[in-house]
C-alpha atoms as a PDB file:
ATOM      1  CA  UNK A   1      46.253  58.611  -7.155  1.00  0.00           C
ATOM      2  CA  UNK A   2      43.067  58.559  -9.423  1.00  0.00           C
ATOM      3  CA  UNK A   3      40.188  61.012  -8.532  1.00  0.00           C
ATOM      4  CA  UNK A   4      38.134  58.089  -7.164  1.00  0.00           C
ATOM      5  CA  UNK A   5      40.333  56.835  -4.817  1.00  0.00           C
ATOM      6  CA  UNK A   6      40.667  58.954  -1.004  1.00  0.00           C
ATOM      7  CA  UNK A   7      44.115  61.333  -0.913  1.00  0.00           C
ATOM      8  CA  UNK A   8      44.330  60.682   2.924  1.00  0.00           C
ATOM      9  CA  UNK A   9      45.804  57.229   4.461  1.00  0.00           C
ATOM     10  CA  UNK A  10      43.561  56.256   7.328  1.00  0.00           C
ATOM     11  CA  UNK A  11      44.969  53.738   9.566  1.00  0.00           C
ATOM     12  CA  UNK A  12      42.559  50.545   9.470  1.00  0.00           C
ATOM     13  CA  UNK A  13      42.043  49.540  13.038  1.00  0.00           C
ATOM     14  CA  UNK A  14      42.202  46.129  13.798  1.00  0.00           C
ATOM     15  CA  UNK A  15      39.826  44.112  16.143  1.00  0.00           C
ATOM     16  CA  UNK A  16      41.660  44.026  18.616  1.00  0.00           C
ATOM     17  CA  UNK A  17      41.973  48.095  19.181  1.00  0.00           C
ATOM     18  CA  UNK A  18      37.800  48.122  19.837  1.00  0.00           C
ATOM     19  CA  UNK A  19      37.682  45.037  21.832  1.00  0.00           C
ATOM     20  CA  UNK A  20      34.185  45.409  23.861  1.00  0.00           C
ATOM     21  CA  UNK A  21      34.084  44.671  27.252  1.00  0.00           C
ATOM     22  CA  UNK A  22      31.843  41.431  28.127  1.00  0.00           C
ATOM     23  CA  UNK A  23      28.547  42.047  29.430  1.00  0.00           C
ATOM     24  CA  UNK A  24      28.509  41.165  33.554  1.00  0.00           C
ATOM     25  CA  UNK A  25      27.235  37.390  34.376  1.00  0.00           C
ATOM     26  CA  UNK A  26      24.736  36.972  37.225  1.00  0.00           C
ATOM     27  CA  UNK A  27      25.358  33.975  39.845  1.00  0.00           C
ATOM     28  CA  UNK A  28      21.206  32.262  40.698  1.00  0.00           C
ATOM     29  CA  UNK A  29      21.169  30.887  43.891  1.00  0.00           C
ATOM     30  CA  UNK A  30      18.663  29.138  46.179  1.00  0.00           C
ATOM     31  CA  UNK A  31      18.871  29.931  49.506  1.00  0.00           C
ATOM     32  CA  UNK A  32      17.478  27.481  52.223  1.00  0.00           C
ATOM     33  CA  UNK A  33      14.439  27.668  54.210  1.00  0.00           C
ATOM     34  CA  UNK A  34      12.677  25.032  57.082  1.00  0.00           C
ATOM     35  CA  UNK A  35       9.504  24.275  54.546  1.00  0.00           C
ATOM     36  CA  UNK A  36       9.869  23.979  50.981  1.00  0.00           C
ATOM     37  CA  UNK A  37      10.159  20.516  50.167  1.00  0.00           C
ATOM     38  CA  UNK A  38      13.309  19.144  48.608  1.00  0.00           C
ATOM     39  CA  UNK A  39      11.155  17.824  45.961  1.00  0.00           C
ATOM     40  CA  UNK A  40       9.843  21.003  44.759  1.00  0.00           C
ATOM     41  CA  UNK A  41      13.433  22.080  44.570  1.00  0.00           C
ATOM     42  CA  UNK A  42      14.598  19.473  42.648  1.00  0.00           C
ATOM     43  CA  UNK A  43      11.656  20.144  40.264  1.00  0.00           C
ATOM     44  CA  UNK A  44      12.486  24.040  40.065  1.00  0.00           C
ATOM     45  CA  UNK A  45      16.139  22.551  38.857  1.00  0.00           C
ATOM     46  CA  UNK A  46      14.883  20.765  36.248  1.00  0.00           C
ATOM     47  CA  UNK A  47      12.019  23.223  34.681  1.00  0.00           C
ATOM     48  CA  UNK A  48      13.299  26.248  35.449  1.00  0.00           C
ATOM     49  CA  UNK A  49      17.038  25.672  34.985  1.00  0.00           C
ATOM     50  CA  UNK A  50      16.709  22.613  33.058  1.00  0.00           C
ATOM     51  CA  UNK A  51      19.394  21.014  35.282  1.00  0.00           C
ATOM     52  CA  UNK A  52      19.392  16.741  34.888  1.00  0.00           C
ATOM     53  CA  UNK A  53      18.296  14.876  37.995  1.00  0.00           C
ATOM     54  CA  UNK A  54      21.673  13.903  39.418  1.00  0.00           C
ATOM     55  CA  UNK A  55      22.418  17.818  38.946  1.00  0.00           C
ATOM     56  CA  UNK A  56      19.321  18.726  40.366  1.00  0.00           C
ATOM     57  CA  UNK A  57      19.785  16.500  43.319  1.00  0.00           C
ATOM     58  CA  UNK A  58      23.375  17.814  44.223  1.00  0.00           C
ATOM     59  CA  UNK A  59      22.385  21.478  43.634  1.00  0.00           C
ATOM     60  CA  UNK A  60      19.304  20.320  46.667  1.00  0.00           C
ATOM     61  CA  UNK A  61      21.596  19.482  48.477  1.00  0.00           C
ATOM     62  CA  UNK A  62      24.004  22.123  48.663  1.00  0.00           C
ATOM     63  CA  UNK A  63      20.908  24.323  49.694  1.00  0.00           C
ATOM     64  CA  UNK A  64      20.019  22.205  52.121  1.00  0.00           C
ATOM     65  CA  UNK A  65      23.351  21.665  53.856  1.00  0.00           C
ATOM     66  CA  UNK A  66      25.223  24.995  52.993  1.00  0.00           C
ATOM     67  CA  UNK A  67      22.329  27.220  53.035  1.00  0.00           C
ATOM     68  CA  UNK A  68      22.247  28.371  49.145  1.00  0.00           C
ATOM     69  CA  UNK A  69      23.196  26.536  46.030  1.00  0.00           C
ATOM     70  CA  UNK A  70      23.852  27.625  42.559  1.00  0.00           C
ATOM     71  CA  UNK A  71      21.746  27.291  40.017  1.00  0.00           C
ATOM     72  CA  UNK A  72      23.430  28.927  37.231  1.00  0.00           C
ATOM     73  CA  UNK A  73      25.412  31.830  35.513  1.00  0.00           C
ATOM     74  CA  UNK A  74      23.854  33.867  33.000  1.00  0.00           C
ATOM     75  CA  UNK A  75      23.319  37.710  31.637  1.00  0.00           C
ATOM     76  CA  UNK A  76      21.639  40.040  33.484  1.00  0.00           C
ATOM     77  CA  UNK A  77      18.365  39.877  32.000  1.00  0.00           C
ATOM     78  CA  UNK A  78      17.926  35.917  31.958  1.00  0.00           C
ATOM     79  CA  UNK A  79      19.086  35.409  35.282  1.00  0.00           C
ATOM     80  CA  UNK A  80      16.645  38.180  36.426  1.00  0.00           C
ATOM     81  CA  UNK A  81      13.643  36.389  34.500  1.00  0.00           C
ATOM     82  CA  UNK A  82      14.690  32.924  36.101  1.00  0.00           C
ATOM     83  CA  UNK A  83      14.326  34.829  39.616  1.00  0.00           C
ATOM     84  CA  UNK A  84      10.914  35.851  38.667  1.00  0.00           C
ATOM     85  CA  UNK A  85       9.861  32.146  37.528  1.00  0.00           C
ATOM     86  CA  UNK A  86      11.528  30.444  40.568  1.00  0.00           C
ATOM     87  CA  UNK A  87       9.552  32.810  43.103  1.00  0.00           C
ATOM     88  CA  UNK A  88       6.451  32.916  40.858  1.00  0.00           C
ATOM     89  CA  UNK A  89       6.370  29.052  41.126  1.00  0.00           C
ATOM     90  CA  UNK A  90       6.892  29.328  45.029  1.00  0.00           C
ATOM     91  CA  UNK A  91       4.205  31.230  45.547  1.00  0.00           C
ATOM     92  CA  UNK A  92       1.649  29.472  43.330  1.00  0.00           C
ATOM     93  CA  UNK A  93       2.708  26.577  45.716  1.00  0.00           C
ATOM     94  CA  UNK A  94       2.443  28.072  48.760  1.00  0.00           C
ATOM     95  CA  UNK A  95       6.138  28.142  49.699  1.00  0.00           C
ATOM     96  CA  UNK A  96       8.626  30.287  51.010  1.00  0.00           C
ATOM     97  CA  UNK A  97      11.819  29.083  48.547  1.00  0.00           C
ATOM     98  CA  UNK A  98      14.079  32.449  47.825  1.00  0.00           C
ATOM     99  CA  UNK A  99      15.887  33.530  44.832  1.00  0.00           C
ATOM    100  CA  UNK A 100      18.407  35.848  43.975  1.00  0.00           C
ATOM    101  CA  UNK A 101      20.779  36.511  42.043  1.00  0.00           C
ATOM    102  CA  UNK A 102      24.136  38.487  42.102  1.00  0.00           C
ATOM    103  CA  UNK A 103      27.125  39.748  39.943  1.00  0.00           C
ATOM    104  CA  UNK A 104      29.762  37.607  39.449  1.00  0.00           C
ATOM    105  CA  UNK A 105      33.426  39.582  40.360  1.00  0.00           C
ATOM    106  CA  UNK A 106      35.595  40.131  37.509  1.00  0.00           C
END
């Protein structure tokens, strides 16, 4: 071995010895209520999520006839921030739509 060159042999790990663990996704749903209109729903979708109209429309729906819907599946920290939107838009309009959102199982 030259003087330069390390006297101990150090295994070189491999990506797949420090594989990370994906960060948790978070489930936004709608949940139903008896006065915000399906209109402002649909138009929640589409800002907010940025969901087409047919998507938009079904998503309405489900809220309307299952009681929630889903909206989307995203990290923590975006699907917290499109919570805050949804019910900051609510409000400015006067209605009582709820968001949440919640971990998705593993």
């Amino acid at each position: 071995m030259s003087a330069h060159e390390p006297q101990h042999a150090e295994s070189v790990k491999s990506e797949s010895d420090n594989q990370l663990d994906e960060p948790p996704l978070y489930r936004v749903l709608l949940l139903n209520d008896d006065y915000t209109t399906m209109e402002f729903v649909i138009e929640v979708l589409r800002v907010v999520f940025h969901k087409t109209e047919q998507e938009a429309t079904k998503i309405m729906l489900d809220v309307h006839k299952k009681g929630s819907g889903i909206c989307g599946t995203y990290a923590y920290d975006i699907a917290r921030t499109k919570v805050r939107d949804v019910l900051q838009r609510a409000k400015a309009q006067s209605f009582p739509l709820r968001c949440e959102y919640q971990e998705v199982p593993r």
